[in-house]
PDB file of N, CA and C in Angstrom:
ATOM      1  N   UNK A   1     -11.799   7.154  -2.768  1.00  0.00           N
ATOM      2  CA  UNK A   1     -11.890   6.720  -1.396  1.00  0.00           C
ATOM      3  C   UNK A   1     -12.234   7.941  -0.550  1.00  0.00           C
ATOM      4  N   UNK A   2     -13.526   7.834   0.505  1.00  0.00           N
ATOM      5  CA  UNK A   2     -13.605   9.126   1.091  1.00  0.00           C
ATOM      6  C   UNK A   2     -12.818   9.109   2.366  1.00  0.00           C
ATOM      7  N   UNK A   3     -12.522  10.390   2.803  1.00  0.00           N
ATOM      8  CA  UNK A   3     -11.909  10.414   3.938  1.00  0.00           C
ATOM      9  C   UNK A   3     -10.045  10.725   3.409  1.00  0.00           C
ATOM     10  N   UNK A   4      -9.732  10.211   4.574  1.00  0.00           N
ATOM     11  CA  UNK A   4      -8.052  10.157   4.659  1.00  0.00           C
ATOM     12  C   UNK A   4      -7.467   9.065   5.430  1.00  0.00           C
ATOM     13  N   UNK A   5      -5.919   8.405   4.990  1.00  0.00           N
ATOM     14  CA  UNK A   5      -5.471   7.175   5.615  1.00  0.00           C
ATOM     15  C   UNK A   5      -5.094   7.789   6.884  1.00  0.00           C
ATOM     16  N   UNK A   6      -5.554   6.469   7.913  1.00  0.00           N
ATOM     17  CA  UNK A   6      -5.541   6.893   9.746  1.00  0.00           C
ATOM     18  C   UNK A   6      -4.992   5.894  10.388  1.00  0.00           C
ATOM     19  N   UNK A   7      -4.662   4.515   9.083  1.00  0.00           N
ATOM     20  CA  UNK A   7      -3.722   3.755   9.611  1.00  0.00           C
ATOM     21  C   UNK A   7      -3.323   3.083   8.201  1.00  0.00           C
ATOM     22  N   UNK A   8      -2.224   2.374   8.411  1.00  0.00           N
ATOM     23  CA  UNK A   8      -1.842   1.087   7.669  1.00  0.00           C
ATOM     24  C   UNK A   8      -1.238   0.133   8.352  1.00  0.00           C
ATOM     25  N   UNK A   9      -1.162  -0.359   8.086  1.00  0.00           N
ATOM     26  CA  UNK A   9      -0.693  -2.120   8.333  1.00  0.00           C
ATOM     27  C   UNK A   9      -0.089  -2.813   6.951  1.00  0.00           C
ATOM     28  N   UNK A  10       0.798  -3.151   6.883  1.00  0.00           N
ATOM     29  CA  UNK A  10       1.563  -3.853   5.607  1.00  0.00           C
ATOM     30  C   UNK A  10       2.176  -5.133   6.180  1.00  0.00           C
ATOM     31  N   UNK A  11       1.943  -6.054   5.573  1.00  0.00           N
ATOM     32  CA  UNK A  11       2.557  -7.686   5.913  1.00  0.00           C
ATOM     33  C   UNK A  11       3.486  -7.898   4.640  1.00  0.00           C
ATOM     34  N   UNK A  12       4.548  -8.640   5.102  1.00  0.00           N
ATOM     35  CA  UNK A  12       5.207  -9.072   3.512  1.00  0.00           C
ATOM     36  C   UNK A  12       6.270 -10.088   4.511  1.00  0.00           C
ATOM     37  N   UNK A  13       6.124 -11.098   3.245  1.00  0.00           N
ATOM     38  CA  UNK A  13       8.045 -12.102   4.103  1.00  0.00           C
ATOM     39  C   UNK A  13       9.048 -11.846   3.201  1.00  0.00           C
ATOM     40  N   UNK A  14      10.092 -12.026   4.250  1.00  0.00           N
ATOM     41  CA  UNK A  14      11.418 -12.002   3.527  1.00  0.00           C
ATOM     42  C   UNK A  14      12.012 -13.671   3.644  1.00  0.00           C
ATOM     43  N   UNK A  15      13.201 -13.579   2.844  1.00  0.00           N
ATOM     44  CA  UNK A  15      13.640 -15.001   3.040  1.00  0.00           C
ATOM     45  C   UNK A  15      14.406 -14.776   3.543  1.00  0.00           C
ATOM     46  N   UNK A  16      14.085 -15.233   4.644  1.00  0.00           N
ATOM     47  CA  UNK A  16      15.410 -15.181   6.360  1.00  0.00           C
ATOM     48  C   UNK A  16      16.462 -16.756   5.941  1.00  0.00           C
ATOM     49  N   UNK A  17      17.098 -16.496   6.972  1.00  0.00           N
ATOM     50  CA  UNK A  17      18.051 -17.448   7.172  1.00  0.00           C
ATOM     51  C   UNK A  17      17.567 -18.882   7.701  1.00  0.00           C
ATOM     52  N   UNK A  18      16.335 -18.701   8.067  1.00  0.00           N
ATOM     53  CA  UNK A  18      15.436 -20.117   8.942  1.00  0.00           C
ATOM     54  C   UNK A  18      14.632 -20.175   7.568  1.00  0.00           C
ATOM     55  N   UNK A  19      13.931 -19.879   6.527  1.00  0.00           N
ATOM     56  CA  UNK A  19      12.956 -19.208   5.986  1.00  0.00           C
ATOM     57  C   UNK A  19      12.160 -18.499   5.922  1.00  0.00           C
ATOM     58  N   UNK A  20      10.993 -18.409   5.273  1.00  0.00           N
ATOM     59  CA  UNK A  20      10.103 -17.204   5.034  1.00  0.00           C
ATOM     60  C   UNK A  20      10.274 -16.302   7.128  1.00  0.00           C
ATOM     61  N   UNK A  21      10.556 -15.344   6.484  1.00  0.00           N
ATOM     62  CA  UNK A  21       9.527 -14.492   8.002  1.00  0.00           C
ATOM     63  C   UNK A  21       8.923 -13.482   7.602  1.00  0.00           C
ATOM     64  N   UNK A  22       7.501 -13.380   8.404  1.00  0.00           N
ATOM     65  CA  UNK A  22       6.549 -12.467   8.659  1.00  0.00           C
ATOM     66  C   UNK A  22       6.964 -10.854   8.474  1.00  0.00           C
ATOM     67  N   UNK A  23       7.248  -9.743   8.193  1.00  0.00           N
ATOM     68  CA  UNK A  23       7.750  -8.732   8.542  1.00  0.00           C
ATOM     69  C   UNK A  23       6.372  -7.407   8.368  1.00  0.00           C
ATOM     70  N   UNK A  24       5.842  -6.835   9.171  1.00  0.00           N
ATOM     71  CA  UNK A  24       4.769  -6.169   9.491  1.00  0.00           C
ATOM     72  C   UNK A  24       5.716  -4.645   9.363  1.00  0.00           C
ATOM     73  N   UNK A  25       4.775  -3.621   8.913  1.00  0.00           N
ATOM     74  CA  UNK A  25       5.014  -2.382   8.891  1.00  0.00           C
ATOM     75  C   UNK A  25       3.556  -1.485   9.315  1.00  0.00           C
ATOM     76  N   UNK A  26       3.512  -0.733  10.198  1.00  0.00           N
ATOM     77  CA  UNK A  26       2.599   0.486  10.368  1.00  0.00           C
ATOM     78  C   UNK A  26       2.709   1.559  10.091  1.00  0.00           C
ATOM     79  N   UNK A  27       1.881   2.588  10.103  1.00  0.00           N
ATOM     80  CA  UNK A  27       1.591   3.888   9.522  1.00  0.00           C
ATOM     81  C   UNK A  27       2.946   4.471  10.756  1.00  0.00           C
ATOM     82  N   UNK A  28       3.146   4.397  11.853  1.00  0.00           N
ATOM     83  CA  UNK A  28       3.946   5.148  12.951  1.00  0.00           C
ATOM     84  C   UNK A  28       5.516   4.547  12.649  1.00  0.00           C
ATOM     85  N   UNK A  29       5.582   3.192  12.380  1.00  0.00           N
ATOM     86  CA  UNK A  29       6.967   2.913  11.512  1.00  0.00           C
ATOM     87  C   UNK A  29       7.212   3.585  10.170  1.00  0.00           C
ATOM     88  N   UNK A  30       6.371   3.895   9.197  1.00  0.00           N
ATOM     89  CA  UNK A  30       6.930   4.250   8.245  1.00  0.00           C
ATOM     90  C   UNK A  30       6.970   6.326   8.372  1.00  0.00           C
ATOM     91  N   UNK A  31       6.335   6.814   9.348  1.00  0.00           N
ATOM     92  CA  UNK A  31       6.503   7.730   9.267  1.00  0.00           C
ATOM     93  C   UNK A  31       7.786   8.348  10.249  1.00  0.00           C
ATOM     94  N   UNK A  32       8.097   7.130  11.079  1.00  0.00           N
ATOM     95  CA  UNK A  32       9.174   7.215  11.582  1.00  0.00           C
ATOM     96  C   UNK A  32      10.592   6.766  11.122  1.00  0.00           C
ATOM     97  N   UNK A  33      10.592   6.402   9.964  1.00  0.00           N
ATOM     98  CA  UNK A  33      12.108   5.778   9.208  1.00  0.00           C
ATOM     99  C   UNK A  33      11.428   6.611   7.851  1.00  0.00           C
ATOM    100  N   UNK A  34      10.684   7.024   7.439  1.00  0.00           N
ATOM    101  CA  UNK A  34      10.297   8.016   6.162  1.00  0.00           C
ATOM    102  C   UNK A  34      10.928   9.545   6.150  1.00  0.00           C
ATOM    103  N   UNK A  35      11.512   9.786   4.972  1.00  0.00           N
ATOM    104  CA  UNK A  35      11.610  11.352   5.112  1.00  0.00           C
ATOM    105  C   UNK A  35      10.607  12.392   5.187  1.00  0.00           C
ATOM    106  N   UNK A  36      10.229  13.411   5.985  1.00  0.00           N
ATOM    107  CA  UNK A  36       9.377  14.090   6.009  1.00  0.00           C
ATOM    108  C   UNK A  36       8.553  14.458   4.579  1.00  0.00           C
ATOM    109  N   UNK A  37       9.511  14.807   3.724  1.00  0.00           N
ATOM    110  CA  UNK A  37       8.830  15.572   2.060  1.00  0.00           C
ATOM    111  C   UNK A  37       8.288  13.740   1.273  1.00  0.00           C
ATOM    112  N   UNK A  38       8.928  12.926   2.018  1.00  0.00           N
ATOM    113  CA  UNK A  38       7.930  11.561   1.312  1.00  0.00           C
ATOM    114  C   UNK A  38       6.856  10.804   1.568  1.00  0.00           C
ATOM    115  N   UNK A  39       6.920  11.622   2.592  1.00  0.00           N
ATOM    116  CA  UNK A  39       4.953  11.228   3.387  1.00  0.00           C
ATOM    117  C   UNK A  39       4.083  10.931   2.711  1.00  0.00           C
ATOM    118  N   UNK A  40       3.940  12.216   2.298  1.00  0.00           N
ATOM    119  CA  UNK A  40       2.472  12.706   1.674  1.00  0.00           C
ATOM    120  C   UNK A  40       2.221  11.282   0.199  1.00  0.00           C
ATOM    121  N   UNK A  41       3.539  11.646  -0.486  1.00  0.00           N
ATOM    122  CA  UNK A  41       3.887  11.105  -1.887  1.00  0.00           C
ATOM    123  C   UNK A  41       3.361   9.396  -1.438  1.00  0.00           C
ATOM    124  N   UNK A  42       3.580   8.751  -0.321  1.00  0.00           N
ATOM    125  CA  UNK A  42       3.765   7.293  -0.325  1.00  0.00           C
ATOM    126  C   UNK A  42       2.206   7.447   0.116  1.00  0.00           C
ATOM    127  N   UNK A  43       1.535   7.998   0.869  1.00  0.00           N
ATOM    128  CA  UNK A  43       0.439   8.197   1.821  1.00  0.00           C
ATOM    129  C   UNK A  43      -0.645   8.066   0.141  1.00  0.00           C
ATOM    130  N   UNK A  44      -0.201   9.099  -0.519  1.00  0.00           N
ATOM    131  CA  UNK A  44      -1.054   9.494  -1.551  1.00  0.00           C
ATOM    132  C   UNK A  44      -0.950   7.944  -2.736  1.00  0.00           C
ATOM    133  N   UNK A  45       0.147   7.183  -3.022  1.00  0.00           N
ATOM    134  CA  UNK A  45       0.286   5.911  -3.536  1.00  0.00           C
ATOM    135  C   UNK A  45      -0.180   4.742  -3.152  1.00  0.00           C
ATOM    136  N   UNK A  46      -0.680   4.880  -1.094  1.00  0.00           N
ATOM    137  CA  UNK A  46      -1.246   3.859  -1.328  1.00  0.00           C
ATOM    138  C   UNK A  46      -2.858   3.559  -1.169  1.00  0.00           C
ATOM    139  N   UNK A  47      -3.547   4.891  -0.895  1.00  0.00           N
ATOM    140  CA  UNK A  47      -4.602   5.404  -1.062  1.00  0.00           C
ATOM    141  C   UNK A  47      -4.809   5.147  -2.750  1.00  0.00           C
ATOM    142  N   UNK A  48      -3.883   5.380  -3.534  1.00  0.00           N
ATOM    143  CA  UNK A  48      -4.544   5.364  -5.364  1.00  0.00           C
ATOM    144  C   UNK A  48      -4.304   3.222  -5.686  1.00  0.00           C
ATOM    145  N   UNK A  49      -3.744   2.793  -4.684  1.00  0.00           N
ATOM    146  CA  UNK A  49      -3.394   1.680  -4.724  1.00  0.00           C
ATOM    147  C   UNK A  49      -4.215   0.583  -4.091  1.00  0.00           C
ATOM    148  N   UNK A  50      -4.901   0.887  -3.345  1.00  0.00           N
ATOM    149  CA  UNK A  50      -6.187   0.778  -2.378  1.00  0.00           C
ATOM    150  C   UNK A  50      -7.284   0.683  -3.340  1.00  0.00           C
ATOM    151  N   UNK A  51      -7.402   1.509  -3.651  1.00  0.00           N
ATOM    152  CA  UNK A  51      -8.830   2.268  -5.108  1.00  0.00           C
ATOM    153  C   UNK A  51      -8.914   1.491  -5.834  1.00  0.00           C
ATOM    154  N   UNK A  52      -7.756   0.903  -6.215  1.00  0.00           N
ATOM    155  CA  UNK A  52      -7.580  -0.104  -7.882  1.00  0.00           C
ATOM    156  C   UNK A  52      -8.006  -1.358  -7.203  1.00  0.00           C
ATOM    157  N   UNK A  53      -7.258  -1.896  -6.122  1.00  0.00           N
ATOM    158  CA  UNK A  53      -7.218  -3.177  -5.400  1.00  0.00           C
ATOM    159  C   UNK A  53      -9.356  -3.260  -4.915  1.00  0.00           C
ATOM    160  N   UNK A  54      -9.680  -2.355  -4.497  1.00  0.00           N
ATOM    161  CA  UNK A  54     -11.069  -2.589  -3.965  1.00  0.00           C
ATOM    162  C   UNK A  54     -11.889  -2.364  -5.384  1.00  0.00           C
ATOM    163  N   UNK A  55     -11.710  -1.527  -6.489  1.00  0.00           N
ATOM    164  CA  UNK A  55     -12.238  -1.180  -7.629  1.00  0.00           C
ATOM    165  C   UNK A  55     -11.897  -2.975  -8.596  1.00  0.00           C
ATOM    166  N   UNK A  56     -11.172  -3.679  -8.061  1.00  0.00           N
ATOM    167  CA  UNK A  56     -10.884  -4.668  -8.527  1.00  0.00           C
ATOM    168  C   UNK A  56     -11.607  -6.013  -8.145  1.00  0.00           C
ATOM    169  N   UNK A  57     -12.483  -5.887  -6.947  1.00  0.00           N
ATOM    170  CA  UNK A  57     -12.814  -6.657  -6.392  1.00  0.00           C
ATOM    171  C   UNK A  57     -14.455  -6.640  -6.559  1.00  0.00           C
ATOM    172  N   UNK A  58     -15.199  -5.596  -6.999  1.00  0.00           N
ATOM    173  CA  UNK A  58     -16.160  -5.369  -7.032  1.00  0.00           C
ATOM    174  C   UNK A  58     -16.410  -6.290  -8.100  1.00  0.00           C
ATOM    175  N   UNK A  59     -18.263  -6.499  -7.727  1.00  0.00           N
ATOM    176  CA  UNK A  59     -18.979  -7.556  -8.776  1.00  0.00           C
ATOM    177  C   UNK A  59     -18.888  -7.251 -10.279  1.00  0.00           C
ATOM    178  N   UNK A  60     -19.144  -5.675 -10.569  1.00  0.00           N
ATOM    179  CA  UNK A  60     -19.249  -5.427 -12.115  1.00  0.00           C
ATOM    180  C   UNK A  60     -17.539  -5.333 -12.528  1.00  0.00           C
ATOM    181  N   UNK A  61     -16.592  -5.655 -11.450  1.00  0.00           N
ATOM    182  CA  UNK A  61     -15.312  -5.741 -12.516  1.00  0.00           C
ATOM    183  C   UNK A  61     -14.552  -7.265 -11.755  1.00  0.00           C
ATOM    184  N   UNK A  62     -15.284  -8.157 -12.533  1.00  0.00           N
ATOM    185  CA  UNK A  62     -14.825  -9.721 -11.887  1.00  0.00           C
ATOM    186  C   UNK A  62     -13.044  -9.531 -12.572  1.00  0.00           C
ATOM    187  N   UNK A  63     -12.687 -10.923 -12.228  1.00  0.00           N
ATOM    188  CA  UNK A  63     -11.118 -11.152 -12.130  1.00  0.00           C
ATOM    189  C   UNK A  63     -10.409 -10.377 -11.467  1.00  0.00           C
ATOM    190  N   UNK A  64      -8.838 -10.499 -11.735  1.00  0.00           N
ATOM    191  CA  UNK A  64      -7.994  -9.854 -10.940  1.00  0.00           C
ATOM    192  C   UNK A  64      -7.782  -8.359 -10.910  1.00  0.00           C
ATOM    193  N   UNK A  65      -7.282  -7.463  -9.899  1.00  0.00           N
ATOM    194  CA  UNK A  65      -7.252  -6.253 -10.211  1.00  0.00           C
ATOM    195  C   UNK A  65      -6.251  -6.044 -11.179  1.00  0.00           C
ATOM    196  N   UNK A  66      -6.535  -4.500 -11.743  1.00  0.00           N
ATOM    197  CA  UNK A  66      -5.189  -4.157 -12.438  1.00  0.00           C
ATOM    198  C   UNK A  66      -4.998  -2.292 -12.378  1.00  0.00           C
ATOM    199  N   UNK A  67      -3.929  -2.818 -11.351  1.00  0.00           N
ATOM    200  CA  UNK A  67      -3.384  -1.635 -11.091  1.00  0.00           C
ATOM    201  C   UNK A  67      -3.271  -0.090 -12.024  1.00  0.00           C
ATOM    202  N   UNK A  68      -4.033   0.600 -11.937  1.00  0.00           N
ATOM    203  CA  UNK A  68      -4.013   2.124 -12.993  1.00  0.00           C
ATOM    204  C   UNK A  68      -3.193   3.154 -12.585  1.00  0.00           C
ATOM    205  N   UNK A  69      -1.992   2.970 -11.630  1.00  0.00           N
ATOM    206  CA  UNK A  69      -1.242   3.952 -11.466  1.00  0.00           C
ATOM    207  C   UNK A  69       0.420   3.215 -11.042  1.00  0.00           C
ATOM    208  N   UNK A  70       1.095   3.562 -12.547  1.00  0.00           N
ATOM    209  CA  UNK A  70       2.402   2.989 -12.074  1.00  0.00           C
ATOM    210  C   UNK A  70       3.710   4.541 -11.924  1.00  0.00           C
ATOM    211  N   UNK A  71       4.070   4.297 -11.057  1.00  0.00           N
ATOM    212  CA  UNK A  71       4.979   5.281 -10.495  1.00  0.00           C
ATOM    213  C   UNK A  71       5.880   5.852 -11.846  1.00  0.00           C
ATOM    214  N   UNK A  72       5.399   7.486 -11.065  1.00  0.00           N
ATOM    215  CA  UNK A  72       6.215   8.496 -12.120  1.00  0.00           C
ATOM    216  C   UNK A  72       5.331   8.604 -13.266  1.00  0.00           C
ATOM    217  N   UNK A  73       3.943   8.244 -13.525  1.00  0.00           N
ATOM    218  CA  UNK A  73       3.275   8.315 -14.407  1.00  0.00           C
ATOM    219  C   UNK A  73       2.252   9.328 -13.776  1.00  0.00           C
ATOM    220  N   UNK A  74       2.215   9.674 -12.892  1.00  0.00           N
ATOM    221  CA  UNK A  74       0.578  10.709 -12.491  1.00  0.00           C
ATOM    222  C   UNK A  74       0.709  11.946 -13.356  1.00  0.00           C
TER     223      UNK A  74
END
């Protein structure tokens, strides 16, 4: 991927007490509830996580992606 991450956006639900809810995360939330020395480490996971997901989508590699980097393995 060229360049460097300048944002994120993450969606995911939880199962609330009403059901499913929405719960959104940004690059300024997670660097604000993140420890400083785990920045880089999560920044750098989802940039290699990105790669697989778009490397997955391309015409010469049909079906689903499959993830090439599982944690604690680099």
């Amino acid at each position: 991927m060229a360049g460097h991450i300048v944002a994120i956006k993450v969606d995911y639900l939880i199962d609330g007490p009403g059901g499913p809810e929405r719960v959104t995360v940004d690059l300024a939330s997670i660097l604000q509830h993140c420890r400083p020395e785990r920045v880089q480490d999560l920044l750098e996971d989802v940039e290699l996580l990105s790669e697989d997901v778009l490397a997955g989508r391309r015409p010469e590699n049909p079906g689903h992606p499959v993830l090439s980097v599982i944690r604690g393995s680099r």
